[in-house]
Protein backbone atom coordinates (compact mmCIF):
# COMPACT_ATOMS: atom_id res chain seq x y z
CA UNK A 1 11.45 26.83 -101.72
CA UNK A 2 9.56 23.51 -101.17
CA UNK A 3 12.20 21.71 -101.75
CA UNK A 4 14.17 23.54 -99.30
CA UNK A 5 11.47 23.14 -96.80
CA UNK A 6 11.21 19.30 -97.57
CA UNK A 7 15.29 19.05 -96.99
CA UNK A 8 14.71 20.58 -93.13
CA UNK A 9 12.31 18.22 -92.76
CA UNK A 10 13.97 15.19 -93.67
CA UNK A 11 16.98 16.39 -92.05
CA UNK A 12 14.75 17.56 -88.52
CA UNK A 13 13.02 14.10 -88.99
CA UNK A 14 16.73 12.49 -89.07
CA UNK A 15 18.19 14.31 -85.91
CA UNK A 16 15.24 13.31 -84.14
CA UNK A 17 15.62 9.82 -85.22
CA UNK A 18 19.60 9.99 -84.28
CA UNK A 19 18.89 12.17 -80.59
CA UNK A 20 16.38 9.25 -79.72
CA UNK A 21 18.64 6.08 -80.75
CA UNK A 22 21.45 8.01 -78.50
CA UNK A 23 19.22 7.82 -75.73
CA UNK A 24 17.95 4.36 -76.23
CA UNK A 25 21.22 3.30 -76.32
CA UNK A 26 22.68 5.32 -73.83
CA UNK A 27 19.70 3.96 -71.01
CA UNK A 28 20.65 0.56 -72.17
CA UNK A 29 24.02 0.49 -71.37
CA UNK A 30 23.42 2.48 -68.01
CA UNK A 31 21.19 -0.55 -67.22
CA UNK A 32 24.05 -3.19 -68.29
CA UNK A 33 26.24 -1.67 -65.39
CA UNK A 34 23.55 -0.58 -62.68
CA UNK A 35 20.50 -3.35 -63.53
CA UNK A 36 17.37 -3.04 -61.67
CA UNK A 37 16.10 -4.47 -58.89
CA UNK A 38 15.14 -8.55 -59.09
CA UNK A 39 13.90 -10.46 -56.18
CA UNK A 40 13.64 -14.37 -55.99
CA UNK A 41 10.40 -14.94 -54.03
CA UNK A 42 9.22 -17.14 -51.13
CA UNK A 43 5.41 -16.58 -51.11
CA UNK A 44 4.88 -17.55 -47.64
CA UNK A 45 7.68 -15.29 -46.43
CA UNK A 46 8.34 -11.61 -46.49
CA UNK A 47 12.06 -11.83 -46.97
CA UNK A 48 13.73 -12.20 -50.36
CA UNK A 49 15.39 -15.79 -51.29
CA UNK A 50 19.39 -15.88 -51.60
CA UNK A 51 19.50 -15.91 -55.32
CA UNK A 52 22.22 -18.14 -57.13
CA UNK A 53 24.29 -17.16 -59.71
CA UNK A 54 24.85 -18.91 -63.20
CA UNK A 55 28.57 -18.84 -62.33
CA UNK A 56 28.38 -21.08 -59.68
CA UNK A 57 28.40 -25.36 -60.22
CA UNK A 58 25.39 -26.71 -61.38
CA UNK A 59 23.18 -28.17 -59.02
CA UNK A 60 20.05 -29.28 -61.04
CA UNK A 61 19.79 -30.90 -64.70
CA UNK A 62 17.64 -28.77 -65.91
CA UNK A 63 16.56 -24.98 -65.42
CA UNK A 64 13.60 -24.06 -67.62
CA UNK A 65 13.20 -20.07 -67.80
CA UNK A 66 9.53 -18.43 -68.56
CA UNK A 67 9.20 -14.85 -68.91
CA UNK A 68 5.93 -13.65 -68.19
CA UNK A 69 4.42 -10.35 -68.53
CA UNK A 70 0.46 -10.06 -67.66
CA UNK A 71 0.52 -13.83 -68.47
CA UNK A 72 -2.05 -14.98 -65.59
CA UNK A 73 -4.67 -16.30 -68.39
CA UNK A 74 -2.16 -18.33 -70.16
CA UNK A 75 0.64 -19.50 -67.95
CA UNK A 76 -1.35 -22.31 -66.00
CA UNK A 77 -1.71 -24.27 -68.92
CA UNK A 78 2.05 -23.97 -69.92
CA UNK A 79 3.50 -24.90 -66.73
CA UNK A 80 1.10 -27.73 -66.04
CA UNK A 81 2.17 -29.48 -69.78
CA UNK A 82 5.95 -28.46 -68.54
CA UNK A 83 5.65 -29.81 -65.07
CA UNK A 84 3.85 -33.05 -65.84
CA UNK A 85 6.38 -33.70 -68.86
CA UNK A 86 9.26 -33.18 -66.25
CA UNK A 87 7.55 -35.81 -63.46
CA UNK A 88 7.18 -38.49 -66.49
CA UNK A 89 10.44 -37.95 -67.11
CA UNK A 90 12.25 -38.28 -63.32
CA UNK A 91 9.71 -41.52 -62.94
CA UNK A 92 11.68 -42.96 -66.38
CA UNK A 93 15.42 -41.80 -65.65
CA UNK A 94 15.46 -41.37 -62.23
CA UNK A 95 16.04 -39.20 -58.84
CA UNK A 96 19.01 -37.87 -60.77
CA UNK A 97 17.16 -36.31 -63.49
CA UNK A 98 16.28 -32.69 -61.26
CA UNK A 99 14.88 -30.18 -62.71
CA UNK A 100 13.42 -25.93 -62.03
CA UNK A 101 10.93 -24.03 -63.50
CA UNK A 102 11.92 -20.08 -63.14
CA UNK A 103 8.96 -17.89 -63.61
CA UNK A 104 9.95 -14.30 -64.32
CA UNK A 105 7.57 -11.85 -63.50
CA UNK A 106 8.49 -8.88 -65.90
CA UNK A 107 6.75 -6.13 -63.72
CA UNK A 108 3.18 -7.78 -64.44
CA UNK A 109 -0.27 -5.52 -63.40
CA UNK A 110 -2.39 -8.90 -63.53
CA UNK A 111 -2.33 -11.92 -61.35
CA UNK A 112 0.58 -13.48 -63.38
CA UNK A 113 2.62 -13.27 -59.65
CA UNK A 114 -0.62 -14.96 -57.81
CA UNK A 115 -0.68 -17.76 -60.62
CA UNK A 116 3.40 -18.83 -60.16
CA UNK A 117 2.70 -18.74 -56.67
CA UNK A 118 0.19 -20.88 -56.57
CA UNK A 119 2.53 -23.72 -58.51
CA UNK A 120 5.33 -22.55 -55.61
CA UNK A 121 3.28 -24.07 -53.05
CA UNK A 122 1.84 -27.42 -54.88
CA UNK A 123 5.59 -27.92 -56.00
CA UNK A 124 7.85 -26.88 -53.92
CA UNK A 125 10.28 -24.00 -53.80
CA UNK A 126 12.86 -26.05 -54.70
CA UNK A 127 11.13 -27.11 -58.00
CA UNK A 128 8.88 -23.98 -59.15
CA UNK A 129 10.59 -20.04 -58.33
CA UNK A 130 9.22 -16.77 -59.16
CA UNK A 131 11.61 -14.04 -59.79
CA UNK A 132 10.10 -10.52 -59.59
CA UNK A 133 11.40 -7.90 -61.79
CA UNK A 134 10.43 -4.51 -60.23
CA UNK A 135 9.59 -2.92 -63.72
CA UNK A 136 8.63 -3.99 -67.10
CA UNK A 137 11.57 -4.06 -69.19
CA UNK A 138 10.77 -6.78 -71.65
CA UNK A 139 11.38 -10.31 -72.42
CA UNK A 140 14.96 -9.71 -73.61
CA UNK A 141 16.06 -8.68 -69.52
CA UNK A 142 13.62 -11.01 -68.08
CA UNK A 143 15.04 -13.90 -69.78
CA UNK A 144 18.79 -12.48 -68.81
CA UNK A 145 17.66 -12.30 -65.07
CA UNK A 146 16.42 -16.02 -65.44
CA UNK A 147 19.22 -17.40 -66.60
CA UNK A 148 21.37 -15.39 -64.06
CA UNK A 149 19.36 -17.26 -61.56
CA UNK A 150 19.42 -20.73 -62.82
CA UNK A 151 20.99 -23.71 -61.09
CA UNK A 152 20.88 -26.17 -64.57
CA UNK A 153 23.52 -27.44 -65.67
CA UNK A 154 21.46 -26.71 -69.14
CA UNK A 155 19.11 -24.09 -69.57
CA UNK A 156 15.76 -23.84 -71.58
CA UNK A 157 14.21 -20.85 -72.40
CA UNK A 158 10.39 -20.88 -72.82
CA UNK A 159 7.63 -18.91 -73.92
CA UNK A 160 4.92 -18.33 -71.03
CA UNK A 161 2.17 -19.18 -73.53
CA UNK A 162 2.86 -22.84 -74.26
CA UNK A 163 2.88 -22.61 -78.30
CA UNK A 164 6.06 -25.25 -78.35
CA UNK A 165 4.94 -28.76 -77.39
CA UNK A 166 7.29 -29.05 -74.36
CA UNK A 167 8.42 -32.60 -75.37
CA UNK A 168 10.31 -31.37 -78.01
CA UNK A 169 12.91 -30.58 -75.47
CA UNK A 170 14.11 -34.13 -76.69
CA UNK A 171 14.69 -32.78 -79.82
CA UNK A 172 16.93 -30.32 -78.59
CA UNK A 173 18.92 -31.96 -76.28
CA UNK A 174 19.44 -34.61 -79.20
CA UNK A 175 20.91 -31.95 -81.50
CA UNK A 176 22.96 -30.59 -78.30
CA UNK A 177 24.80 -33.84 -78.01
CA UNK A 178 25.77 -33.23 -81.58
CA UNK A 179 27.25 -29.80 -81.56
CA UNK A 180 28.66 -29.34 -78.00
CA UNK A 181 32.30 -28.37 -77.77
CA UNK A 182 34.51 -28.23 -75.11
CA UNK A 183 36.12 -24.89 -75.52
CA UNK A 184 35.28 -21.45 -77.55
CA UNK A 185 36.14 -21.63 -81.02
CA UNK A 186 39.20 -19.82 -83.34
CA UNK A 187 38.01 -16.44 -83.90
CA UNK A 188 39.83 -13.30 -81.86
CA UNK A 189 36.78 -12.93 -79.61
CA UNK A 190 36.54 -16.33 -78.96
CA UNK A 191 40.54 -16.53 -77.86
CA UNK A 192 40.06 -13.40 -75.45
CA UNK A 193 36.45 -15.03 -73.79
CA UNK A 194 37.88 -18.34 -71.87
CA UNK A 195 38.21 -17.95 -68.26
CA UNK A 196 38.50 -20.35 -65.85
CA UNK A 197 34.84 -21.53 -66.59
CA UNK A 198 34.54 -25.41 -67.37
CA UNK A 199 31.89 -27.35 -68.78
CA UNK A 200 30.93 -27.61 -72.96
CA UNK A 201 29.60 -24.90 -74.86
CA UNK A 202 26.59 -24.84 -77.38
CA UNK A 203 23.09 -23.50 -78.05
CA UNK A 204 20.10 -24.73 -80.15
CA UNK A 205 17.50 -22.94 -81.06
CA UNK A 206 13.70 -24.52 -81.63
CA UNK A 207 12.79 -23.20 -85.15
CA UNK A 208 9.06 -22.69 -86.92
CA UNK A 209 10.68 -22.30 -90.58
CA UNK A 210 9.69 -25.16 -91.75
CA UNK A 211 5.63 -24.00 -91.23
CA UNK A 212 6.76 -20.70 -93.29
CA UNK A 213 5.07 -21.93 -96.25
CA UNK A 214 1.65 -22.94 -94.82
CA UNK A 215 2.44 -18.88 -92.87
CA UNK A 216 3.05 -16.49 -95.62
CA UNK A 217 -0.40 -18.21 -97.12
CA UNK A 218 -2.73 -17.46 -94.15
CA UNK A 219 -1.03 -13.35 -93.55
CA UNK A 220 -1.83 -10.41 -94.84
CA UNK A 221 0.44 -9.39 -97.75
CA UNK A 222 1.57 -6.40 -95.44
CA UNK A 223 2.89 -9.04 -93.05
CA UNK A 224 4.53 -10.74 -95.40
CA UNK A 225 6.38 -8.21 -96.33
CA UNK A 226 7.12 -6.48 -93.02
CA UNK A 227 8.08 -10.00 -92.39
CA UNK A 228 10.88 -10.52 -95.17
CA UNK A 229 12.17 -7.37 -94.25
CA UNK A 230 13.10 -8.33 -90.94
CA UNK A 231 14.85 -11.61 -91.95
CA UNK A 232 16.33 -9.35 -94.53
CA UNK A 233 17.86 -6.90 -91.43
CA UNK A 234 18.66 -10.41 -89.57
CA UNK A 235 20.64 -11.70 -91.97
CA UNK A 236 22.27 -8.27 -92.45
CA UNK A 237 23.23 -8.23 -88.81
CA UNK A 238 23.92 -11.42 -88.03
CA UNK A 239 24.22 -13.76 -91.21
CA UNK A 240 21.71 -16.38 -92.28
CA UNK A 241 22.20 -19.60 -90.77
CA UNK A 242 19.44 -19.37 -88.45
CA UNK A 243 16.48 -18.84 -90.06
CA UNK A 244 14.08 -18.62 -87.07
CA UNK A 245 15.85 -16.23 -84.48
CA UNK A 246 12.28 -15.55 -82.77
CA UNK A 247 10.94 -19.05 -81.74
CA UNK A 248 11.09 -18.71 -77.86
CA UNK A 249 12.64 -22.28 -77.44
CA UNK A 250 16.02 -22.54 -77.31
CA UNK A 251 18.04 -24.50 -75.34
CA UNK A 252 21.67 -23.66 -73.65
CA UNK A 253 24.43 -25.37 -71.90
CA UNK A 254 24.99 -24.12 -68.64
CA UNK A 255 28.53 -22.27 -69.45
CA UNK A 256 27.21 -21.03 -73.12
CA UNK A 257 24.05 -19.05 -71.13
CA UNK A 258 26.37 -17.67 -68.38
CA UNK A 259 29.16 -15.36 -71.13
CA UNK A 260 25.80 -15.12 -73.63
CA UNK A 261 23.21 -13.58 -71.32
CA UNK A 262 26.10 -11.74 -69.01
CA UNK A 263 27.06 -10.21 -72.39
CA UNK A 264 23.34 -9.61 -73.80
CA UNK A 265 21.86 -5.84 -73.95
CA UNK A 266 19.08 -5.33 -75.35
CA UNK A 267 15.97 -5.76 -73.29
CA UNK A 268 13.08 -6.67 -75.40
CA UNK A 269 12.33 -7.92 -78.84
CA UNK A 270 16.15 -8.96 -80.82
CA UNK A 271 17.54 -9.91 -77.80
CA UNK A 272 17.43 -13.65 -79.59
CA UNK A 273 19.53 -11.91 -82.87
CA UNK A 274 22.01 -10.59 -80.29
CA UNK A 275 22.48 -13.93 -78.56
CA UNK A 276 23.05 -15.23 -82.33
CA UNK A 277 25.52 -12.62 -82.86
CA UNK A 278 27.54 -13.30 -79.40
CA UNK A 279 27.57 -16.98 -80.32
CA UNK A 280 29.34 -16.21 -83.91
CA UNK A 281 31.64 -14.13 -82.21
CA UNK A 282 32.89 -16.06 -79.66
CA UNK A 283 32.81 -19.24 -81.41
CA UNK A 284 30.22 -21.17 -79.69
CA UNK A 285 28.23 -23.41 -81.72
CA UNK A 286 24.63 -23.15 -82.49
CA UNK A 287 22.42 -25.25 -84.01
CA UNK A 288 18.08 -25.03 -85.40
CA UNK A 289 15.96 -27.86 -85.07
CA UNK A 290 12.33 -27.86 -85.94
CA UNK A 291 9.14 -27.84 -83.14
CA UNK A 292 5.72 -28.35 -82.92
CA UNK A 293 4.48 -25.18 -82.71
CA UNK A 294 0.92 -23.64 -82.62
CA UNK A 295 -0.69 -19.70 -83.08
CA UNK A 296 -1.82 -18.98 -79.17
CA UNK A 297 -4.34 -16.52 -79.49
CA UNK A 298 -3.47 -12.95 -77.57
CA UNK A 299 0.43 -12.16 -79.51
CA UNK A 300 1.73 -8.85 -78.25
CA UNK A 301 3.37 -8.13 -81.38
CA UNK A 302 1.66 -4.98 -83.20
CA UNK A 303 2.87 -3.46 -86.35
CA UNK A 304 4.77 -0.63 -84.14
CA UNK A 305 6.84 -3.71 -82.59
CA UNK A 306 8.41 -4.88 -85.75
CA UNK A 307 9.71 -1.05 -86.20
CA UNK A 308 11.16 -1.49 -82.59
CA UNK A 309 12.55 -4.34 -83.93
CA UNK A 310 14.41 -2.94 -86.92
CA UNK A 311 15.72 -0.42 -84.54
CA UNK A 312 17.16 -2.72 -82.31
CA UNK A 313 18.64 -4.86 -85.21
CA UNK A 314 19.79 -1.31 -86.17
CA UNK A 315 21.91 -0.63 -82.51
CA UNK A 316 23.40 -4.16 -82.92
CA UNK A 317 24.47 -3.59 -86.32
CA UNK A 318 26.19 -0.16 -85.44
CA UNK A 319 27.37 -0.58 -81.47
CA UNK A 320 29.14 -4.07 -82.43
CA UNK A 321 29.92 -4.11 -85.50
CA UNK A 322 30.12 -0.58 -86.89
CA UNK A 323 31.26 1.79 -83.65
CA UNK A 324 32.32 -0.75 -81.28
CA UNK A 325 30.87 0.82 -78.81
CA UNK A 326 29.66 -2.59 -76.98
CA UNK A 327 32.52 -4.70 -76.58
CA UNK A 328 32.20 -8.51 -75.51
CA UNK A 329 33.39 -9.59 -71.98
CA UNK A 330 34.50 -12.54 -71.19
CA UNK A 331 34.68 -15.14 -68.83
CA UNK A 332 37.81 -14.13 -66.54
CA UNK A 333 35.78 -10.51 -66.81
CA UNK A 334 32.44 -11.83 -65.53
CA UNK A 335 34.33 -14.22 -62.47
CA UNK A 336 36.58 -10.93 -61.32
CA UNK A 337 32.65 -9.05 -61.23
CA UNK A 338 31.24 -11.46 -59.27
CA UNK A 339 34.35 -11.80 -56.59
């Protein structure tokens, strides 16, 4: 009898388990097709800015996107290392070094909007842009909206709270000039992706692995394990040869962000495993490089996040790879969208 009573439980438990990954699932392809309102914001106007679209010609160097959710304590400091980095930098190359800083306001409640606007009006609109998300949906979609809005011919994503020394965007764009191709690679996906897009392909992502060591010493051994299970489900998912998916510096070529993040789903904490994924899949090369990187007190990640996080490393597993529910558009797909 109480081992019948055990077996309804675990199977109750299970349904329950299945009825809510349908749903999550479910709301986050609904959102794919029908996304939520995004406004690009003039702070001195009441109308909306035109917004540009990744799928248009570059028109700047560099785009650097920062989500930001309830960020207003933090963000100052990373945008004034970011912004004085980028004015050293025009003074040593020149007037055709240009250059954005996207701030994506992911349905804040503090004065992370007052903060970007503040920057808006010392730099410029043409130099500093604040791109309101209506609702919180995580940093996943707010770095997807960036990107969508981005006039770089590369494009940096960045964590609002300044743990990556911004200089090692050198270190990037080194290892970009390395990897860059001119065309998807071999694979099935990668034949079906190419539209009539132009420009090279690649993506490198800033990496903390190398600090591991001096990490699993100063964590809990609860961490550490939580911790090896994820990279466990990563490499599961989406094989092994990056070992830091989560550092949020990663650096894209213009063409690689426009059929990654126009492909991209999930909204909030594996969206970086996904991008991984897409790249495998349709052949565009990737790359790690090591970054300064330091702890910045105030982490939203609790120990309910990294179940999230299996979950979603859980829907990627069994809506690419498993069901194939989620296909992979490509370029000729996203142009006919846009016209």
């Amino acid at each position: 009898m109480i081992l019948y009573i055990l077996n309804m439980v675990v199977l109750g438990l299970a349904g329950y388990f299945c009825g809510k990954l349908f749903d999550l699932v479910k709301k986050l392809s609904d959102e794919f097709t029908a996304p939520i309102a995004c406004t690009l914001e003039d702070p001195d106007s009441t109308a909306p800015l035109a917004s540009p679209s990744i799928l248009d010609a570059p028109t700047k160097a560099l785009s650097c996107i920062v989500p930001a959710y309830n960020e207003q304590d933090r963000l100052s400091t990373t945008l004034d290392e970011a912004l004085n980095y980028l004015q050293r930098r025009r003074d040593r190359q020149g007037p055709q070094f240009t250059y954005e800083l996207i701030i994506v306001d992911d349905g804040s409640k503090d004065g992370t909007a007052n903060v970007a606007r503040t920057y808006i009006r010392q730099y410029g609109l043409d130099t500093v842009r604040l791109l309101r998300v209506s609702a919180n949906r995580g940093k996943g979609h707010a770095v997807k909206r960036g990107m969508a809005a981005a006039r770089g011919e590369f494009c940096l994503m960045m964590d609002a709270d300044g743990a990556t020394r911004f200089a090692d965007l050198e270190k990037l764009e080194a290892e970009m000039e390395k990897i860059m191709q001119p065309s998807f690679g071999a694979s099935k996906a990668a034949a079906a992706a190419s539209g009539d897009s132009q420009g090279p392909l690649g993506v490198v992502f800033g990496s903390r692995a190398h600090l591991a060591q001096d990490a699993v010493a100063k964590r809990s051994p609860l961490r550490n394990f939580l911790t090896r299970g994820f990279h466990a489900l990563v490499y599961f998912v989406a094989g092994g040869r990056i070992r830091d998916t989560q550092c949020g510096f990663k650096l894209f070529t213009r063409r690689a962000a426009a059929v990654l993040f126009s492909n991209v789903r999930l909204q909030r904490w594996c969206f970086d495993v996904e991008l991984l994924y897409l790249a495998e899949q349709l052949g565009i090369p990737v790359a790690e490089v090591s970054v300064n990187w330091t702890e910045i007190p105030g982490s939203k990640i609790r120990f309910t996040s990294i179940l999230l996080m299996a979950t979603e490393l859980l829907i990627i597993k069994m809506c690419y790879q498993v069901l194939g529910t989620w296909s992979i558009h490509s370029e000729l797909t996203m142009s006919k969208k846009k016209t």
